[in-house]
Protein backbone atom coordinates (compact mmCIF):
# COMPACT_ATOMS: atom_id res chain seq x y z
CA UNK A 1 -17.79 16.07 6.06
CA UNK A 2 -16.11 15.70 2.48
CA UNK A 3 -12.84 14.88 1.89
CA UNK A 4 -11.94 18.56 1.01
CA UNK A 5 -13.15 20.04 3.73
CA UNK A 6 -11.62 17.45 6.30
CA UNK A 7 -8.24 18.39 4.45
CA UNK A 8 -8.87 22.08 4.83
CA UNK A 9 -10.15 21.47 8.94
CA UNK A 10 -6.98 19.13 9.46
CA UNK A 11 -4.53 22.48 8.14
CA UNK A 12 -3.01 20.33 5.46
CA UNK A 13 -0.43 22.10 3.17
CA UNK A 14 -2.09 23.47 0.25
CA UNK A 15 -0.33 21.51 -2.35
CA UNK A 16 -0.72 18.12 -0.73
CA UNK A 17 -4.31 18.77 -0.19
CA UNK A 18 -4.48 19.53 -3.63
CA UNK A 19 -2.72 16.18 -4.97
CA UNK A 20 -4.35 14.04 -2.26
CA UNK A 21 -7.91 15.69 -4.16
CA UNK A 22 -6.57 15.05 -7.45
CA UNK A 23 -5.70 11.52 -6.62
CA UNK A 24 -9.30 10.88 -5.43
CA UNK A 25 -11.03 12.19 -7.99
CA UNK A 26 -9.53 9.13 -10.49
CA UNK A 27 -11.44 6.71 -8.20
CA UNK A 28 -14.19 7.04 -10.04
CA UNK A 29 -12.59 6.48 -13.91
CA UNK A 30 -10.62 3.34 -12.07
CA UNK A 31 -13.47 1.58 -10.74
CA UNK A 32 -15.59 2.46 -14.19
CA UNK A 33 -13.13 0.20 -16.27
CA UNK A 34 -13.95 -3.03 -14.09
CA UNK A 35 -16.47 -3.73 -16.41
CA UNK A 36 -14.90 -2.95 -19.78
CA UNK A 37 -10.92 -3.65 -19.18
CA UNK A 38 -11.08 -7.02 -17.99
CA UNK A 39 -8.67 -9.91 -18.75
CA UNK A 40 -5.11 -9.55 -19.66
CA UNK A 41 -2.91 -7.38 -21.66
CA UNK A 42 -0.09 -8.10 -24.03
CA UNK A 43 2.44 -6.63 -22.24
CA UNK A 44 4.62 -6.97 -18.95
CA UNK A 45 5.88 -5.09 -16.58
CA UNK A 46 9.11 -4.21 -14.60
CA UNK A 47 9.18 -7.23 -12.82
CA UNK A 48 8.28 -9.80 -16.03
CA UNK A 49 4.60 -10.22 -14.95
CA UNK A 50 1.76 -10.31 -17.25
CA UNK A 51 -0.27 -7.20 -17.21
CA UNK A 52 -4.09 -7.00 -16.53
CA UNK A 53 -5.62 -5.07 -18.77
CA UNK A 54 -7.35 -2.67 -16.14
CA UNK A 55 -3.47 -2.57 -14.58
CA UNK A 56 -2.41 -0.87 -17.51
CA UNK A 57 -5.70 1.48 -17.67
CA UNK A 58 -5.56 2.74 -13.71
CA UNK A 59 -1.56 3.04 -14.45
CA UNK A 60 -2.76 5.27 -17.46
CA UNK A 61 -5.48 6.83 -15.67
CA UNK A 62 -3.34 8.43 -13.16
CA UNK A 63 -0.09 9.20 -15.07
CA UNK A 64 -2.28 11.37 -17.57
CA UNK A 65 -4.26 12.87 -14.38
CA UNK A 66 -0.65 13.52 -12.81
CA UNK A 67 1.35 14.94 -15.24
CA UNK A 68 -1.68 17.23 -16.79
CA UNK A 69 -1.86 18.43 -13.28
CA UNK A 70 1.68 19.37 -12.50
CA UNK A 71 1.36 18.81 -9.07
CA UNK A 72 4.10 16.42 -8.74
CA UNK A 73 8.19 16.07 -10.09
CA UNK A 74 8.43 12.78 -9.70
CA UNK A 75 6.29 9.84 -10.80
CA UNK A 76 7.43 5.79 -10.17
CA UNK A 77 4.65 3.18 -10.88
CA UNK A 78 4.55 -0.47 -10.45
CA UNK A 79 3.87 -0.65 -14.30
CA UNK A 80 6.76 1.88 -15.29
CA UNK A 81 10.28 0.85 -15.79
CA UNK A 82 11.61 4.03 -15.26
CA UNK A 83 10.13 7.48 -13.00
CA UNK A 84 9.19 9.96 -14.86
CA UNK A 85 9.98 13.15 -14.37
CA UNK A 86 7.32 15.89 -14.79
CA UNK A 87 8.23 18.97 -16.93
CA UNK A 88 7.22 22.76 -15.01
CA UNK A 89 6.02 20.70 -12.19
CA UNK A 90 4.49 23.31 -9.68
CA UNK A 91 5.75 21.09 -6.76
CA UNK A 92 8.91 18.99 -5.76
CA UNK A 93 6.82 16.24 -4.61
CA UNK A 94 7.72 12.94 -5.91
CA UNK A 95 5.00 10.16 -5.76
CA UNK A 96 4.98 5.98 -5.72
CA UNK A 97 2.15 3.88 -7.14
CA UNK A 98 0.68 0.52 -7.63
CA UNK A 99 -2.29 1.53 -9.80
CA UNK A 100 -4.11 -1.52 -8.92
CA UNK A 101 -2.67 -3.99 -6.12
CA UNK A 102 -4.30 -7.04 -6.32
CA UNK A 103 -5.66 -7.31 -9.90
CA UNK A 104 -5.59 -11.03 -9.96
CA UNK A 105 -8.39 -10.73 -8.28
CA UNK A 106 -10.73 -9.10 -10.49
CA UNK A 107 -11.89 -11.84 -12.02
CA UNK A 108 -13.23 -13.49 -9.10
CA UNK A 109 -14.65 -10.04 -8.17
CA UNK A 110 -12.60 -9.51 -4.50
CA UNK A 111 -11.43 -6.45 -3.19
CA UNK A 112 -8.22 -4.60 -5.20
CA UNK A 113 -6.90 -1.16 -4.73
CA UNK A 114 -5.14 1.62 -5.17
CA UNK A 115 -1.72 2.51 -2.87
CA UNK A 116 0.25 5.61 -3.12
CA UNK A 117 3.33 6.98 -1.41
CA UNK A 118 4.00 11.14 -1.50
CA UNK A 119 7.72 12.22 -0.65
CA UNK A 120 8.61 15.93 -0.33
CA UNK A 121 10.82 15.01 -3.82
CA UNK A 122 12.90 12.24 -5.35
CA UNK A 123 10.80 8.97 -4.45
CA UNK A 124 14.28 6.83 -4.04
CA UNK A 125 14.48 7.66 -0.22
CA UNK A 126 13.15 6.02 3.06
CA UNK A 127 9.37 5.56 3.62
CA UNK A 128 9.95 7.79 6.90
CA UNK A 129 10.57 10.72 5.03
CA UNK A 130 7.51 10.44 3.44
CA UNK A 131 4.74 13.44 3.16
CA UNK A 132 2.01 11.03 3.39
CA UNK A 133 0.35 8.08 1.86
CA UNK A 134 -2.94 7.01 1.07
CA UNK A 135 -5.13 3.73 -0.43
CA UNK A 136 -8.34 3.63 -2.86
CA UNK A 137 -10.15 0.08 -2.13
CA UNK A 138 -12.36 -0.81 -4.42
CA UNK A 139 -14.97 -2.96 -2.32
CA UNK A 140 -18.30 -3.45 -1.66
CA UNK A 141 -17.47 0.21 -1.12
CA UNK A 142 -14.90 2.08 -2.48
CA UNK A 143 -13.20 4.06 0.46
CA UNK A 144 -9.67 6.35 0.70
CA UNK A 145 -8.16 5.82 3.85
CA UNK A 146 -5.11 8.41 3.97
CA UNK A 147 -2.58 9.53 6.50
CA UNK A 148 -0.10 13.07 6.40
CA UNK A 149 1.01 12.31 9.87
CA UNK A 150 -1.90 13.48 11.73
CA UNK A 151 -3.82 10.45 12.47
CA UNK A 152 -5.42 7.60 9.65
CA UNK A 153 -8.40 8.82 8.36
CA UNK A 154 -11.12 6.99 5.80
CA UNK A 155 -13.56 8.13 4.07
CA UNK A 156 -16.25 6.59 1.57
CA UNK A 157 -16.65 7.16 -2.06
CA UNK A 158 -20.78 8.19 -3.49
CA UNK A 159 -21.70 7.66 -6.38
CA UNK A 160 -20.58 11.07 -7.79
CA UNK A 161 -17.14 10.61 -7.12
CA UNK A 162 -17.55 12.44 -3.64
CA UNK A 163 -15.63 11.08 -0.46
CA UNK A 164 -16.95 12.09 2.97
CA UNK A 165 -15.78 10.55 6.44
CA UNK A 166 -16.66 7.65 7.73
CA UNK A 167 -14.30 7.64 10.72
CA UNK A 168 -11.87 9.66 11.80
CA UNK A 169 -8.23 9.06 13.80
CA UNK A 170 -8.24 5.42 13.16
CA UNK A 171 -6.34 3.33 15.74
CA UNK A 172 -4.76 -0.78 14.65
CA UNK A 173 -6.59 -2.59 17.90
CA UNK A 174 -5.48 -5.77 19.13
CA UNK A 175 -6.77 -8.65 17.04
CA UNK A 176 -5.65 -12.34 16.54
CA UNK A 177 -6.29 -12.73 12.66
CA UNK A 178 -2.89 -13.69 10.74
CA UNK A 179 -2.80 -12.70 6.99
CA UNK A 180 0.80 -15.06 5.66
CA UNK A 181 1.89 -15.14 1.98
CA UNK A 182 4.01 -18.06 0.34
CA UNK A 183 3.96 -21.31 0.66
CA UNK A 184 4.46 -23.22 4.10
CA UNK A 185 6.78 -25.71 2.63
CA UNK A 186 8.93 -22.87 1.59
CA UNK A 187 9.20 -20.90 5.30
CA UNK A 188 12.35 -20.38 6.38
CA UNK A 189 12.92 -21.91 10.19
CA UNK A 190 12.59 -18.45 12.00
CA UNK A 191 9.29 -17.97 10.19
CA UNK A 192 7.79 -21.26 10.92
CA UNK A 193 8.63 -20.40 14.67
CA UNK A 194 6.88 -17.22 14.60
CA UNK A 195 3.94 -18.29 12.55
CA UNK A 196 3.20 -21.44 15.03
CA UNK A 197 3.35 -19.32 17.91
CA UNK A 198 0.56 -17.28 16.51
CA UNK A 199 -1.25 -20.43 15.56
CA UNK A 200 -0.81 -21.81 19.67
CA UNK A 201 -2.06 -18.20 20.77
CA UNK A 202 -5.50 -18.53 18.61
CA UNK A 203 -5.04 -16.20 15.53
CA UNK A 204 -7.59 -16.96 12.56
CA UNK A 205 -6.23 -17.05 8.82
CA UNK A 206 -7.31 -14.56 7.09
CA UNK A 207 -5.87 -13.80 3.33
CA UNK A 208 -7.43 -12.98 0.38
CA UNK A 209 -4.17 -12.80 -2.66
CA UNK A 210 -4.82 -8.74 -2.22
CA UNK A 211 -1.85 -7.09 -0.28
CA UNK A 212 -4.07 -3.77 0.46
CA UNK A 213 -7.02 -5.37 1.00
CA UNK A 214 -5.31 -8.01 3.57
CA UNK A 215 -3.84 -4.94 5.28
CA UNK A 216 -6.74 -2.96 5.70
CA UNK A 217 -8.54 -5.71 7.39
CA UNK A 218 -5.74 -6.09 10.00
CA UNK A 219 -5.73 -1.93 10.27
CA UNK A 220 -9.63 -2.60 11.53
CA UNK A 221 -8.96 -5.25 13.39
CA UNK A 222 -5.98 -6.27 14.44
CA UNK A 223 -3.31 -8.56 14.10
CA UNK A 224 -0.97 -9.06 11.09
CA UNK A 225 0.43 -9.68 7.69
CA UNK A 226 3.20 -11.09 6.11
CA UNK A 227 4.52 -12.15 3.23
CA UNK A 228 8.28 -13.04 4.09
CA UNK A 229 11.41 -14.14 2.57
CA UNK A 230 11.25 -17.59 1.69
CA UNK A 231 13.30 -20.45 -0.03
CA UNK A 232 13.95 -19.09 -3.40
CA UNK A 233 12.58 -15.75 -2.77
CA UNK A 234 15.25 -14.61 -0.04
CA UNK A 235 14.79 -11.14 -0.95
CA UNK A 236 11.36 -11.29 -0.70
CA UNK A 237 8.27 -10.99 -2.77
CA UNK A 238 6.61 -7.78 -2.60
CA UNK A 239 7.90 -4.13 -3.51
CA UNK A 240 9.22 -1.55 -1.40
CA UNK A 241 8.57 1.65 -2.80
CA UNK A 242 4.91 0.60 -4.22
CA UNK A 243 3.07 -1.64 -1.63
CA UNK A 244 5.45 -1.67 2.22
CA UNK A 245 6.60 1.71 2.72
CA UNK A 246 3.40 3.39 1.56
CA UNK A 247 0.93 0.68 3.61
CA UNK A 248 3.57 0.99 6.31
CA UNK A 249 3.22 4.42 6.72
CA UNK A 250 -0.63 4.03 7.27
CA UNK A 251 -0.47 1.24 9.87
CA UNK A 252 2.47 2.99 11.76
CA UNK A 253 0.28 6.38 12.24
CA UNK A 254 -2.48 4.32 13.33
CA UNK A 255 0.17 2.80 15.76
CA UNK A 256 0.98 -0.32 14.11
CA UNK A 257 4.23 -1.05 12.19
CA UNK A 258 6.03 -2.58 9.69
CA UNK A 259 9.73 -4.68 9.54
CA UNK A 260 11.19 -6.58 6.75
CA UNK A 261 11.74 -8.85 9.81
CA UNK A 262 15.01 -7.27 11.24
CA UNK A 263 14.36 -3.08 10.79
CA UNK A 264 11.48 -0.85 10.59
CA UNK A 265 11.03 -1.22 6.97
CA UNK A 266 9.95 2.57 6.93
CA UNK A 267 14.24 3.10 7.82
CA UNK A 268 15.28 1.38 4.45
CA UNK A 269 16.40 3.61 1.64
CA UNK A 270 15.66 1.71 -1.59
CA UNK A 271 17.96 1.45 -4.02
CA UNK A 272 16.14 0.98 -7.52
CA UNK A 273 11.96 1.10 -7.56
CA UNK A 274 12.26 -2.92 -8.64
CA UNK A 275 13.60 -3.27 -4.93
CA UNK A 276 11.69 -6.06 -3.20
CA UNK A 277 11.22 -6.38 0.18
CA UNK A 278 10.15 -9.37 2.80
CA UNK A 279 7.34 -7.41 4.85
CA UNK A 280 6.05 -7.93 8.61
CA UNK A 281 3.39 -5.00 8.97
CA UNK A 282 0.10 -5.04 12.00
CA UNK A 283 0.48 -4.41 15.49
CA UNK A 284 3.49 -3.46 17.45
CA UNK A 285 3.58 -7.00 19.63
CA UNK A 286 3.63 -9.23 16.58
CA UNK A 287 6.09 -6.74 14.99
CA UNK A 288 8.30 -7.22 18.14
CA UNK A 289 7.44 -10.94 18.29
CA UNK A 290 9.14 -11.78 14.72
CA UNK A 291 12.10 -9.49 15.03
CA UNK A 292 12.54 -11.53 18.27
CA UNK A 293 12.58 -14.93 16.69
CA UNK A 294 14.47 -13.24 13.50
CA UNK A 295 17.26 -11.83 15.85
CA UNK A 296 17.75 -14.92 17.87
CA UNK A 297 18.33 -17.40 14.80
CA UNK A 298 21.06 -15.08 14.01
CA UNK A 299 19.91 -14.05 10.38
């Protein structure tokens, strides 16, 4: 079945159907420029990092797709320092994006993709009150795995641009693979606890550099990721609005979930789109184990 009519079987709103469509459909453009946007840009974005060249072409890609569409008020990117705001938007909806999470990568030729958060309007609210979310990864196969609160669903790209299932009600199973970001010196003593309990229980490192990548292994089989707050990055590393709420929202309705280590991350309201965020997200036992350790050392 395609992705339009699995929208249309599932009874999803008109409008989000719509968007979620319209959002697919740039696959195709994104995964074109691998070839011809390759190396880095001139520029920087919100956060001072260097931009890759196919960054700023994906971040292009969909703004232009989005705003010719009018299917959405708001707009907040990863490479934008400020949302946009549509003019005679049809709909209130307000969307996040990273246009292309991982993009360090692409040189090496490993998996990056695509992660997007919809909200019913303004974008600067918590992930629960999120619409739905969905991911593009651009693979061996490219495949959109999307959620609106009816079960995790993925489907696989042809080479039209056509998406039809692949499976259907996607559930996180138990797994002992352990995805962890930043540097062990650096771990901060409740970490270290929690990550060499995993380590005496038998989970396998697993992590590529490519948050939505690293994640959707763990969605298929198991276990979790992390990329925490560390010495010197206390606050964290990765963003809130554009890569834990929206990934969070996807392992959670596949009954997983995701912490900054304390609180469901999906309960924080964000405060600017540059927020950054330490981020526990997998299964529910590992979720429970850190907030253990985290709670007991009093931080």
């Amino acid at each position: 079945m395609n992705l339009d009519n699995f929208l249309r079987t599932k009874g999803t709103d008109e409008d989000l159907a719509q968007l979620i469509m319209l959002l697919s459909k740039q696959a195709l453009d994104i995964k074109a420029g691998f070839l011809s946007a390759r190396g880095t840009a001139d520029t920087k974005n919100v956060y001072g990092e260097t931009q890759m060249a196919l960054d700023k072409r994906a971040d292009e890609i969909l703004i232009a797709a989005l705003k010719a569409s009018r299917l959405v008020n708001w707009i907040a990117t990863e490479e934008q320092p400020d949302i946009i705001e549509v003019e005679g938007a049809k709909n209130p909806f307000g969307v996040t994006i990273d246009p292309l999470d991982g993009s360090s990568l692409i040189d090496v030729n490993l998996a990056v993709g695509t992660i997007v958060g919809i909200y019913p309007g303004h974008v600067l609210e918590p992930g629960n009150t999120m619409l739905g979310a969905l991911y593009i990864l651009y693979g061996p196969l490219t495949t959109l795995t999307y959620t609106t609160g009816s079960g995790v669903h993925e489907f696989v790209m042809h080479e039209d641009g056509t998406f039809t299932l692949m499976q259907e009600n996607l559930t996180i199973p138990d797994g002992k693979i352990y995805a962890p970001g930043a540097l062990r010196k650096d771990y901060l003593p409740y970490h270290k606890q929690f990550i060499e309990q995993l380590e005496l229980e038998g989970y396998k490192l697993r992590f590529s550099g490519s948050f939505v990548a690293d994640v959707h292994q763990i969605l298929h089989k198991g276990g979790m990721f992390t990329y925490p707050a560390f010495a010197g990055k206390e606050s964290g590393k990765l963003r809130l609005l554009f890569e834990g709420t929206p990934l969070g929202k996807v392992v959670t309705e596949a009954g997983g979930a995701v912490s900054n280590g304390t609180v469901n991350l999906l309960e924080v309201k964000p405060t600017a789109v540059s927020n950054r965020t330490p981020i526990y997200i997998g299964g529910r036992k590992e979720i429970a184990l850190i907030e253990s350790y985290k709670k007991n050392a009093g931080t």
